[in-house]
C-alpha atoms as a PDB file:
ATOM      1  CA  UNK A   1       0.000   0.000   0.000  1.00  0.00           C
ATOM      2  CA  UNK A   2       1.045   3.426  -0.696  1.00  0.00           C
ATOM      3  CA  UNK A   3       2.403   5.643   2.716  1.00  0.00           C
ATOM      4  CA  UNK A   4      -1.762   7.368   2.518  1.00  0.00           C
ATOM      5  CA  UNK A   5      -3.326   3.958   2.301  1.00  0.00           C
ATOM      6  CA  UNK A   6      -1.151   2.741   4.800  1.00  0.00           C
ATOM      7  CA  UNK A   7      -1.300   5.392   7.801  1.00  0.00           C
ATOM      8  CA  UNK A   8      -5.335   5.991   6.682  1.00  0.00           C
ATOM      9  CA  UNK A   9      -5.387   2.267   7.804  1.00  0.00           C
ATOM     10  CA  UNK A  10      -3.760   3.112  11.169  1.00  0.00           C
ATOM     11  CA  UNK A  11      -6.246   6.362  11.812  1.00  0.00           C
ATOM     12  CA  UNK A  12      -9.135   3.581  11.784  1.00  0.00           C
ATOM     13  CA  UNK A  13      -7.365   1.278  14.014  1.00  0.00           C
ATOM     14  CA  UNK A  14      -9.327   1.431  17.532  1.00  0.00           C
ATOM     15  CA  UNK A  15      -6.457  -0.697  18.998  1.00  0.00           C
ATOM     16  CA  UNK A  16      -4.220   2.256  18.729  1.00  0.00           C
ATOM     17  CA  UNK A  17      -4.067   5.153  21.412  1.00  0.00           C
ATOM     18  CA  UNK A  18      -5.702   8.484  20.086  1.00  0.00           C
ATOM     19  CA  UNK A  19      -2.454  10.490  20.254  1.00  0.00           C
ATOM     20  CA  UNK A  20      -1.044   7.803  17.352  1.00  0.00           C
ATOM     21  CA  UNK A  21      -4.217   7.450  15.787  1.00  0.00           C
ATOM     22  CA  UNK A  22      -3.164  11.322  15.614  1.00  0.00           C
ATOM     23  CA  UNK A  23      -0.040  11.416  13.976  1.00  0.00           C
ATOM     24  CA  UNK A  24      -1.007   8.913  11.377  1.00  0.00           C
ATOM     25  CA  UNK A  25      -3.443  11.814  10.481  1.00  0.00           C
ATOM     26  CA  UNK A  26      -0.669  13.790  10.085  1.00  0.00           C
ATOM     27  CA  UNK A  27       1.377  11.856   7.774  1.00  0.00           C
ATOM     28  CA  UNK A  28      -1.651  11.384   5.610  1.00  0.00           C
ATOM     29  CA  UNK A  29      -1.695  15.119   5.342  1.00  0.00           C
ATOM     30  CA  UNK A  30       2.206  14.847   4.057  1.00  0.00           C
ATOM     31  CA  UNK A  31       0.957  13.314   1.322  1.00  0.00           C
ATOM     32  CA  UNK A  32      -2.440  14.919   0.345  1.00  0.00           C
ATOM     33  CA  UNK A  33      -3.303  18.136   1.540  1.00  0.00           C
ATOM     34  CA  UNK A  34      -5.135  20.780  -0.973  1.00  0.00           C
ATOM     35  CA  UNK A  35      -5.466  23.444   1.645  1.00  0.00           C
ATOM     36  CA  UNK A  36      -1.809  23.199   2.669  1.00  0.00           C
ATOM     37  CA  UNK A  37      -0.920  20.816   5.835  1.00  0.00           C
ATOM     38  CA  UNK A  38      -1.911  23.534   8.335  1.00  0.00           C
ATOM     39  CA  UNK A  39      -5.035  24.795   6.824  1.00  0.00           C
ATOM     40  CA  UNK A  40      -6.490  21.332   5.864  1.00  0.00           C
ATOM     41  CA  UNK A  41      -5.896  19.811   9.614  1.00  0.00           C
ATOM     42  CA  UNK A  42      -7.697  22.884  10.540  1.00  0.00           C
ATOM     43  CA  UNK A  43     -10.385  22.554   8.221  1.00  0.00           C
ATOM     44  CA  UNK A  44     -10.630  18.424   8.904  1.00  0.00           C
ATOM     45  CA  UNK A  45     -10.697  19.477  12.911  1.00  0.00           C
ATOM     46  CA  UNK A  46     -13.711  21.783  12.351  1.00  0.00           C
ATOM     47  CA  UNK A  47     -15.460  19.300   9.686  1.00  0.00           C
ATOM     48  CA  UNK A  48     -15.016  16.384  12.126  1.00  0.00           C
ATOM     49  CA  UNK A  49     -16.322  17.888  15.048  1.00  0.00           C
ATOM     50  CA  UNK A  50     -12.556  17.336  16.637  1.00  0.00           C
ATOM     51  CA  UNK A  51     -12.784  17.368  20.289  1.00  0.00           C
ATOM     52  CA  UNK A  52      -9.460  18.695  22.663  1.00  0.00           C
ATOM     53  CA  UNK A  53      -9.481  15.720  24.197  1.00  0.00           C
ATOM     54  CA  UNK A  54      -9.331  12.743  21.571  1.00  0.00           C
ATOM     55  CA  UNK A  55     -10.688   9.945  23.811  1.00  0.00           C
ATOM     56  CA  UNK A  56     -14.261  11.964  24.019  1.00  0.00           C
ATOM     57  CA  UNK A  57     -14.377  11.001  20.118  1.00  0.00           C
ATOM     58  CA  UNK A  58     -12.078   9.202  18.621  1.00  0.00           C
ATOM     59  CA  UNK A  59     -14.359   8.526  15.509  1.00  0.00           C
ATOM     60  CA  UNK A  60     -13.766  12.147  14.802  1.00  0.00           C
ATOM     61  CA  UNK A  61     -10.304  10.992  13.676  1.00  0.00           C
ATOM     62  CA  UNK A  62     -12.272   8.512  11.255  1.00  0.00           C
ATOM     63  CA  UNK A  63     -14.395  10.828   9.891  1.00  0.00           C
ATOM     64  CA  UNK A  64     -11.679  13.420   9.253  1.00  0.00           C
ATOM     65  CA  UNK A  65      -9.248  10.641   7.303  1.00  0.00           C
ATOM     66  CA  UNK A  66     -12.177   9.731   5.214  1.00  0.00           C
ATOM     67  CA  UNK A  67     -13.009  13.005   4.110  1.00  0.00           C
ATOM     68  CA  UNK A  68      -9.362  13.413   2.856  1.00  0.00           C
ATOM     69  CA  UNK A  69      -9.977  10.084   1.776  1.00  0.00           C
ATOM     70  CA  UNK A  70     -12.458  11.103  -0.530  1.00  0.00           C
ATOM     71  CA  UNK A  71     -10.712  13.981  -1.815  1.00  0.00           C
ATOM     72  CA  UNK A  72      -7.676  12.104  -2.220  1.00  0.00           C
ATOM     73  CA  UNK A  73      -9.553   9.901  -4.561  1.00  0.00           C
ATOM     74  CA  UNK A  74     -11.263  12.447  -6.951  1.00  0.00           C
ATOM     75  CA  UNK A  75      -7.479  14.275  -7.207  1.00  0.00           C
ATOM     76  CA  UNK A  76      -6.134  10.765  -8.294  1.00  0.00           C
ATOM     77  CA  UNK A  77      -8.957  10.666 -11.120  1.00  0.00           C
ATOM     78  CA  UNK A  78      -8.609  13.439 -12.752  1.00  0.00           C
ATOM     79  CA  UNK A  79      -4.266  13.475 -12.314  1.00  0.00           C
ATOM     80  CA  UNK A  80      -4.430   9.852 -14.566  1.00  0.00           C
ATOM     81  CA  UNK A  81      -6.730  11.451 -16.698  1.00  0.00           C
ATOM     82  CA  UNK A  82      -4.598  14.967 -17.214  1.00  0.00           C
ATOM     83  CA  UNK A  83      -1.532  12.347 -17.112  1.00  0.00           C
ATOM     84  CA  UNK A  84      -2.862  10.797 -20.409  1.00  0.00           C
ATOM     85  CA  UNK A  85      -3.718  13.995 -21.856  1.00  0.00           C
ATOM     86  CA  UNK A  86      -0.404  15.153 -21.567  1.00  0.00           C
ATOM     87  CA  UNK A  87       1.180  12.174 -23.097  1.00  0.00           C
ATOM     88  CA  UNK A  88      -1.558  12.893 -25.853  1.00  0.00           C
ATOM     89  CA  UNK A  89      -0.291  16.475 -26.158  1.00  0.00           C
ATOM     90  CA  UNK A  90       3.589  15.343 -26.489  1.00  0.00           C
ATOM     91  CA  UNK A  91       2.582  12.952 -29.049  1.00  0.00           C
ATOM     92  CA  UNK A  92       1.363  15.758 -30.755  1.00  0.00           C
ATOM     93  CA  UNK A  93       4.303  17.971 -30.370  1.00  0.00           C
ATOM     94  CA  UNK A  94       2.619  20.250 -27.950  1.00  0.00           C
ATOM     95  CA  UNK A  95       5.335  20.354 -24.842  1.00  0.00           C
ATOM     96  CA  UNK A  96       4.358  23.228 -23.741  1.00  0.00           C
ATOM     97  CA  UNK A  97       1.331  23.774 -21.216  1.00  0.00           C
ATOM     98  CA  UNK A  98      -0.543  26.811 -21.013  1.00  0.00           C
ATOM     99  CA  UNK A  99      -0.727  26.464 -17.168  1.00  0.00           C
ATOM    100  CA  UNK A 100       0.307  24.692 -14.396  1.00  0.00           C
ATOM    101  CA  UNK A 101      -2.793  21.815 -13.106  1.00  0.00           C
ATOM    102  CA  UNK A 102      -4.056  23.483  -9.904  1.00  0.00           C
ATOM    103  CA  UNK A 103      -2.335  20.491  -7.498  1.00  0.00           C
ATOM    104  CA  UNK A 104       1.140  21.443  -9.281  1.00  0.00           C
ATOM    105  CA  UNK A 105       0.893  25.224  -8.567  1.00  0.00           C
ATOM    106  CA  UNK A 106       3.783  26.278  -6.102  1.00  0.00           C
ATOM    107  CA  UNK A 107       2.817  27.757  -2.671  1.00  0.00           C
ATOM    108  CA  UNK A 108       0.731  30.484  -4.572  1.00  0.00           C
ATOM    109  CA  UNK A 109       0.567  34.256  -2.952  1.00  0.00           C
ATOM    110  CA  UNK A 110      -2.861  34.267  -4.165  1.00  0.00           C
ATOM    111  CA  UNK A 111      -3.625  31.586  -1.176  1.00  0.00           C
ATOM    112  CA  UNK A 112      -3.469  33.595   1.796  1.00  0.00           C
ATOM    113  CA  UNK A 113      -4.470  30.906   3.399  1.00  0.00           C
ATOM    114  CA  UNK A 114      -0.715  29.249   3.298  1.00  0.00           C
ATOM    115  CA  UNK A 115      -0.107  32.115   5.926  1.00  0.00           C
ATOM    116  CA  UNK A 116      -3.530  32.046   8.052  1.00  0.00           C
ATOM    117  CA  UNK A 117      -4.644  28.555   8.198  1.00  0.00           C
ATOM    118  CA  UNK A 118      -7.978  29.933   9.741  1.00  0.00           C
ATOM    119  CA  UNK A 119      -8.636  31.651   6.036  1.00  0.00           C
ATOM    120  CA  UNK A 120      -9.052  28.551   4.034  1.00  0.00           C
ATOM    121  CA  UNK A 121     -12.088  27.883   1.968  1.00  0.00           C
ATOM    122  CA  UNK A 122     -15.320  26.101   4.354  1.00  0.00           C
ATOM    123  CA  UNK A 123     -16.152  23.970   1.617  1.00  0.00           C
ATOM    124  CA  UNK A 124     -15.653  19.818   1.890  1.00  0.00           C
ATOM    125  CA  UNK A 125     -12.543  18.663   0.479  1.00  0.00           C
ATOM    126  CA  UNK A 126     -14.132  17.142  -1.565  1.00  0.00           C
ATOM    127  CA  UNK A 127     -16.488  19.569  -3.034  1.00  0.00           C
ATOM    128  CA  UNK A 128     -12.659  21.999  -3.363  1.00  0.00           C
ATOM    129  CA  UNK A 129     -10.987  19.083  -5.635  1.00  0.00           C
ATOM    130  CA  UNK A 130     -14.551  18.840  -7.513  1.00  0.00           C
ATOM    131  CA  UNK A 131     -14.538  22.394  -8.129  1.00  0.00           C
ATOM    132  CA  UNK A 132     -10.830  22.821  -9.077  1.00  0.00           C
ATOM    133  CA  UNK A 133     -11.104  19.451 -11.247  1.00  0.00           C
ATOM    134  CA  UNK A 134     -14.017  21.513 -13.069  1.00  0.00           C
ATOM    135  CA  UNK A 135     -11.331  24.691 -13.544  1.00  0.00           C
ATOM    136  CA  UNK A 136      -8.974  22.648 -15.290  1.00  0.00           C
ATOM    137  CA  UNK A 137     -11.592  21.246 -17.196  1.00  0.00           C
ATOM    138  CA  UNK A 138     -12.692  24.402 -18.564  1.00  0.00           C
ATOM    139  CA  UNK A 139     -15.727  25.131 -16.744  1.00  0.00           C
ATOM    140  CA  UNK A 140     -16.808  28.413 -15.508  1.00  0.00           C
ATOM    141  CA  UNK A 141     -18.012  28.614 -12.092  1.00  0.00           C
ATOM    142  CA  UNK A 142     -19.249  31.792 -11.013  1.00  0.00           C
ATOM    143  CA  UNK A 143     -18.210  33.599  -7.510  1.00  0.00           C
ATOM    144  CA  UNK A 144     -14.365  33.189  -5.867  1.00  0.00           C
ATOM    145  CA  UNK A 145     -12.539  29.934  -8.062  1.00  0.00           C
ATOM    146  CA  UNK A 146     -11.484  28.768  -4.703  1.00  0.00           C
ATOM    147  CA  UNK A 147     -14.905  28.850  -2.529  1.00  0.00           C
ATOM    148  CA  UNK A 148     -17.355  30.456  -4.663  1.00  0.00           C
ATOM    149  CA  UNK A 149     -18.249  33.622  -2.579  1.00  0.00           C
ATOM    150  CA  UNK A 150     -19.556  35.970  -5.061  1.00  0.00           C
ATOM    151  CA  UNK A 151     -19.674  39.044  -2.395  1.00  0.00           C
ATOM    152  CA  UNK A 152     -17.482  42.300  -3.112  1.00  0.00           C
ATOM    153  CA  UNK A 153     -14.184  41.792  -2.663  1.00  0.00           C
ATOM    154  CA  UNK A 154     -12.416  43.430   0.378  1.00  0.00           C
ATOM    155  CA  UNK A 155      -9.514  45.672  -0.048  1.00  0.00           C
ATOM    156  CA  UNK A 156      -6.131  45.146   1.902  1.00  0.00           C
ATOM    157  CA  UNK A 157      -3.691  48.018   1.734  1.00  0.00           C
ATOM    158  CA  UNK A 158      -0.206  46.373   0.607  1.00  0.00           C
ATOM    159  CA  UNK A 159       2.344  49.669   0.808  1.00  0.00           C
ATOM    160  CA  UNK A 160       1.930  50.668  -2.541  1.00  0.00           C
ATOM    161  CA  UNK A 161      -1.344  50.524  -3.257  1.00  0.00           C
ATOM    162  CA  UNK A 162      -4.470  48.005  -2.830  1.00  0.00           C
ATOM    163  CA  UNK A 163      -5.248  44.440  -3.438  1.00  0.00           C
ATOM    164  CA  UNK A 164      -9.069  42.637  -3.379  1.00  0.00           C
ATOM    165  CA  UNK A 165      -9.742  39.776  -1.472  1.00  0.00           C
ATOM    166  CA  UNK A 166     -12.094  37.292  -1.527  1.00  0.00           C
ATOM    167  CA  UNK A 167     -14.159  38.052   1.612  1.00  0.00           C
ATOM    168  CA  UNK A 168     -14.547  34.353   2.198  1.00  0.00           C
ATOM    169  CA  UNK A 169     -11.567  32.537   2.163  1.00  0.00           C
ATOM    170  CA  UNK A 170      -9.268  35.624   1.564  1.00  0.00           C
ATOM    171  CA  UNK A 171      -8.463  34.630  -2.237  1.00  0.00           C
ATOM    172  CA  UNK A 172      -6.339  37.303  -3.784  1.00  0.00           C
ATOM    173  CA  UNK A 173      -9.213  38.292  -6.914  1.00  0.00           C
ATOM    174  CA  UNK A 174      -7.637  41.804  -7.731  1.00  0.00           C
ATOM    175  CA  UNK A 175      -3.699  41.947  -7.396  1.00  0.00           C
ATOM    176  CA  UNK A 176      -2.106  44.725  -6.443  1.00  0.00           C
ATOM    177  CA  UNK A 177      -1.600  46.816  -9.604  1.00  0.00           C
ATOM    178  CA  UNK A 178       2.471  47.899  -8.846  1.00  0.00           C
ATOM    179  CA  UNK A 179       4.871  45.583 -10.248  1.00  0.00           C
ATOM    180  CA  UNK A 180       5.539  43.741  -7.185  1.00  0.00           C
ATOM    181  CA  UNK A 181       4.408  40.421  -6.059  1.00  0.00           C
ATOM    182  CA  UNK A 182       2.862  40.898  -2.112  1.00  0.00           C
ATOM    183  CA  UNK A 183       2.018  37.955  -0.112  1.00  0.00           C
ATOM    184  CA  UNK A 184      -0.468  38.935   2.362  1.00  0.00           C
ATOM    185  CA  UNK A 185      -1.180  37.308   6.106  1.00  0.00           C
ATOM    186  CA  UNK A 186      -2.150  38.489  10.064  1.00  0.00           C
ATOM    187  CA  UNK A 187      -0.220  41.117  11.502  1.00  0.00           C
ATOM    188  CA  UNK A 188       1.023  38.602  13.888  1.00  0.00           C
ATOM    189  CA  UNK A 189       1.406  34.886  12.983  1.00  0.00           C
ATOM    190  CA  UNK A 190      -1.245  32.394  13.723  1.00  0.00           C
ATOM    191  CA  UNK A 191      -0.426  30.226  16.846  1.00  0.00           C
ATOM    192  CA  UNK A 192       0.049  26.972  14.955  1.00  0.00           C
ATOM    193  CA  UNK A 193       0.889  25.225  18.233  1.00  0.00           C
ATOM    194  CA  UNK A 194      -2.842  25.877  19.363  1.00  0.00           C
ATOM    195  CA  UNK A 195      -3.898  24.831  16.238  1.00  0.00           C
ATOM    196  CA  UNK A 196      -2.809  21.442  16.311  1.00  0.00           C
ATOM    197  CA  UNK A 197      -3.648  20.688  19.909  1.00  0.00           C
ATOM    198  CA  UNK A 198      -7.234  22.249  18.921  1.00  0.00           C
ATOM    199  CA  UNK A 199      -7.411  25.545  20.610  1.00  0.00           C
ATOM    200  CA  UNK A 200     -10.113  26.510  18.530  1.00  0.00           C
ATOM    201  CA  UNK A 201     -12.588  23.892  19.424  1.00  0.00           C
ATOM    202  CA  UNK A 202     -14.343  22.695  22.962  1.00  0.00           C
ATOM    203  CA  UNK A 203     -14.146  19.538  24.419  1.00  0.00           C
ATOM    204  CA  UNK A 204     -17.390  18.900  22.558  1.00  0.00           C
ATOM    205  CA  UNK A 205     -16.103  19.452  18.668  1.00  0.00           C
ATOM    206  CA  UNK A 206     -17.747  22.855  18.614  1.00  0.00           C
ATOM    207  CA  UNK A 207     -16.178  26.231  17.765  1.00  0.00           C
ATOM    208  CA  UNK A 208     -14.341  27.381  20.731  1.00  0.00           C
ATOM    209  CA  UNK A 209     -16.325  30.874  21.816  1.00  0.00           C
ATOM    210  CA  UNK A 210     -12.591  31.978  22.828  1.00  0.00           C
ATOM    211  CA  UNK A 211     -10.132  31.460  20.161  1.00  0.00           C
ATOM    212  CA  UNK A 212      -9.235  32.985  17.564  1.00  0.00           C
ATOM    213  CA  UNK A 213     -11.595  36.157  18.231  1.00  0.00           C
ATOM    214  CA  UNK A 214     -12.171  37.029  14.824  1.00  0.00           C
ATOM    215  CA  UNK A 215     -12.880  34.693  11.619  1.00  0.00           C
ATOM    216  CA  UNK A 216     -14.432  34.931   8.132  1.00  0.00           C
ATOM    217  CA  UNK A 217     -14.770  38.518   6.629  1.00  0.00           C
ATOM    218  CA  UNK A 218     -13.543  40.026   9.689  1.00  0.00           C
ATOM    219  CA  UNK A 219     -10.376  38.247   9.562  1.00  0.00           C
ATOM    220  CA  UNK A 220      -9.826  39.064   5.747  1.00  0.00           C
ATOM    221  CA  UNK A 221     -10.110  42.924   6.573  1.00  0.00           C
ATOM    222  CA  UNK A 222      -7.568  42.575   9.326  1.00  0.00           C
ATOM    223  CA  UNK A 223      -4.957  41.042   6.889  1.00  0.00           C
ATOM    224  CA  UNK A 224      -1.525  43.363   5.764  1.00  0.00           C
ATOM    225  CA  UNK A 225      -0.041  42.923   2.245  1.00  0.00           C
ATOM    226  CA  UNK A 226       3.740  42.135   2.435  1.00  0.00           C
ATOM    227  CA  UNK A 227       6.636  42.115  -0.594  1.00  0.00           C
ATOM    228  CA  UNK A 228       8.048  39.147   0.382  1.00  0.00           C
ATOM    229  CA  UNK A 229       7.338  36.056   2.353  1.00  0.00           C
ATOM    230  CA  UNK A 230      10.266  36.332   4.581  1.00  0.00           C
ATOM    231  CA  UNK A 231       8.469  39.009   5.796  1.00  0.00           C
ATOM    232  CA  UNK A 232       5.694  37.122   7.330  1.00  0.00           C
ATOM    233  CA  UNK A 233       4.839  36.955  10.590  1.00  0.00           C
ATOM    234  CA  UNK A 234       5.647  33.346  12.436  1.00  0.00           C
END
């Protein structure tokens, strides 16, 4: 079995303590993660009704795996698919591709998410791959190509003049119109460590009343543009 198949096998495994059950959730996300690592855990913790404490539900670590699971599967589709396509294309004498496929795109600026894992998009995993499969087919969803939000964008200052971003999952829409390339995240870094030990959720799987104070739009309009991504607050 491949490392995904194997460690999604060890996730199920009720013979296993929670805290390895854990990890092997991890690893999985080393090897599939369309959000990023951090912002997918995040997202799989708040889909899965994670609790703090992993022995109140340890089926939440079930549910989350097979949601990636799913995902997983639809990406693997459509890559044998674009796979033969691109043979098809080289056969042809057409080396060259107009674009990148959307799971071969470096860590884009456009994903502000990559910097605030809180920012990600609220769809399923599934649904994401689905509507980034139907991108590189051609299609022509409406709204945000990431989450769909077809709201006005909201406008983050970035030192020489103004970006738009999605006011859903923070999707740069309208780049900055200087030459230079901005990345774009919280004035101070997101506490990753309270991420992964669930800071953001109750004992019960719910949203955490506490922490972090501010999500969605209001997040988005607290972000800061930045030149580079050495800039970035950790």
């Amino acid at each position: 079995m491949t490392s995904f198949l194997t460690h999604r096998a060890r996730v199920h495994d009720a013979d296993l303590p929670p805290h390895r059950r854990l990890g092997a959730l991890r690893t999985c996300l080393t090897e599939f993660a369309p959000y990023g690592l951090r912002a997918t855990y995040h997202h799989l913790t708040v889909s899965a009704r994670m609790p703090r404490h992993l022995a109140a539900d340890p089926d939440s670590l079930v549910r989350a795996v097979e949601e990636l699971h799913e995902a997983r599967q639809l990406w693997l589709s459509r890559l044998e698919r674009y796979r033969a396509q691109r043979r098809a294309e080289k056969r042809a004498g057409r080396r060259e591709v107009t674009g990148p496929a959307w799971w071969d795109r470096p860590r884009a600026a456009d994903q502000v998410w990559f910097n605030d894992p809180f920012l990600h998009p609220r769809s399923s995993l599934p649904d994401y791959v689905r509507r980034q499969n139907a991108l590189l087919d051609g299609a022509a969803p409406t709204g945000c190509p990431a989450c769909g939000e077809e709201g006005p964008v909201v406008w983050v200052p970035t030192g020489t003049g103004r970006a738009g971003l999605c006011r859903g999952c923070a999707r740069v829409l309208v780049p900055c119109p200087c030459v230079r390339r901005h990345h774009y995240g919280p004035e101070r870094g997101p506490n990753w460590r309270g991420i992964w030990r669930r800071a953001h959720l109750t004992d019960a799987g719910e949203p955490s009343p506490h922490w972090p104070v501010l999500l969605g739009t209001a997040r988005v309009e607290r972000l800061v543009g930045y030149d580079s991504p050495l800039a970035l607050p950790r």
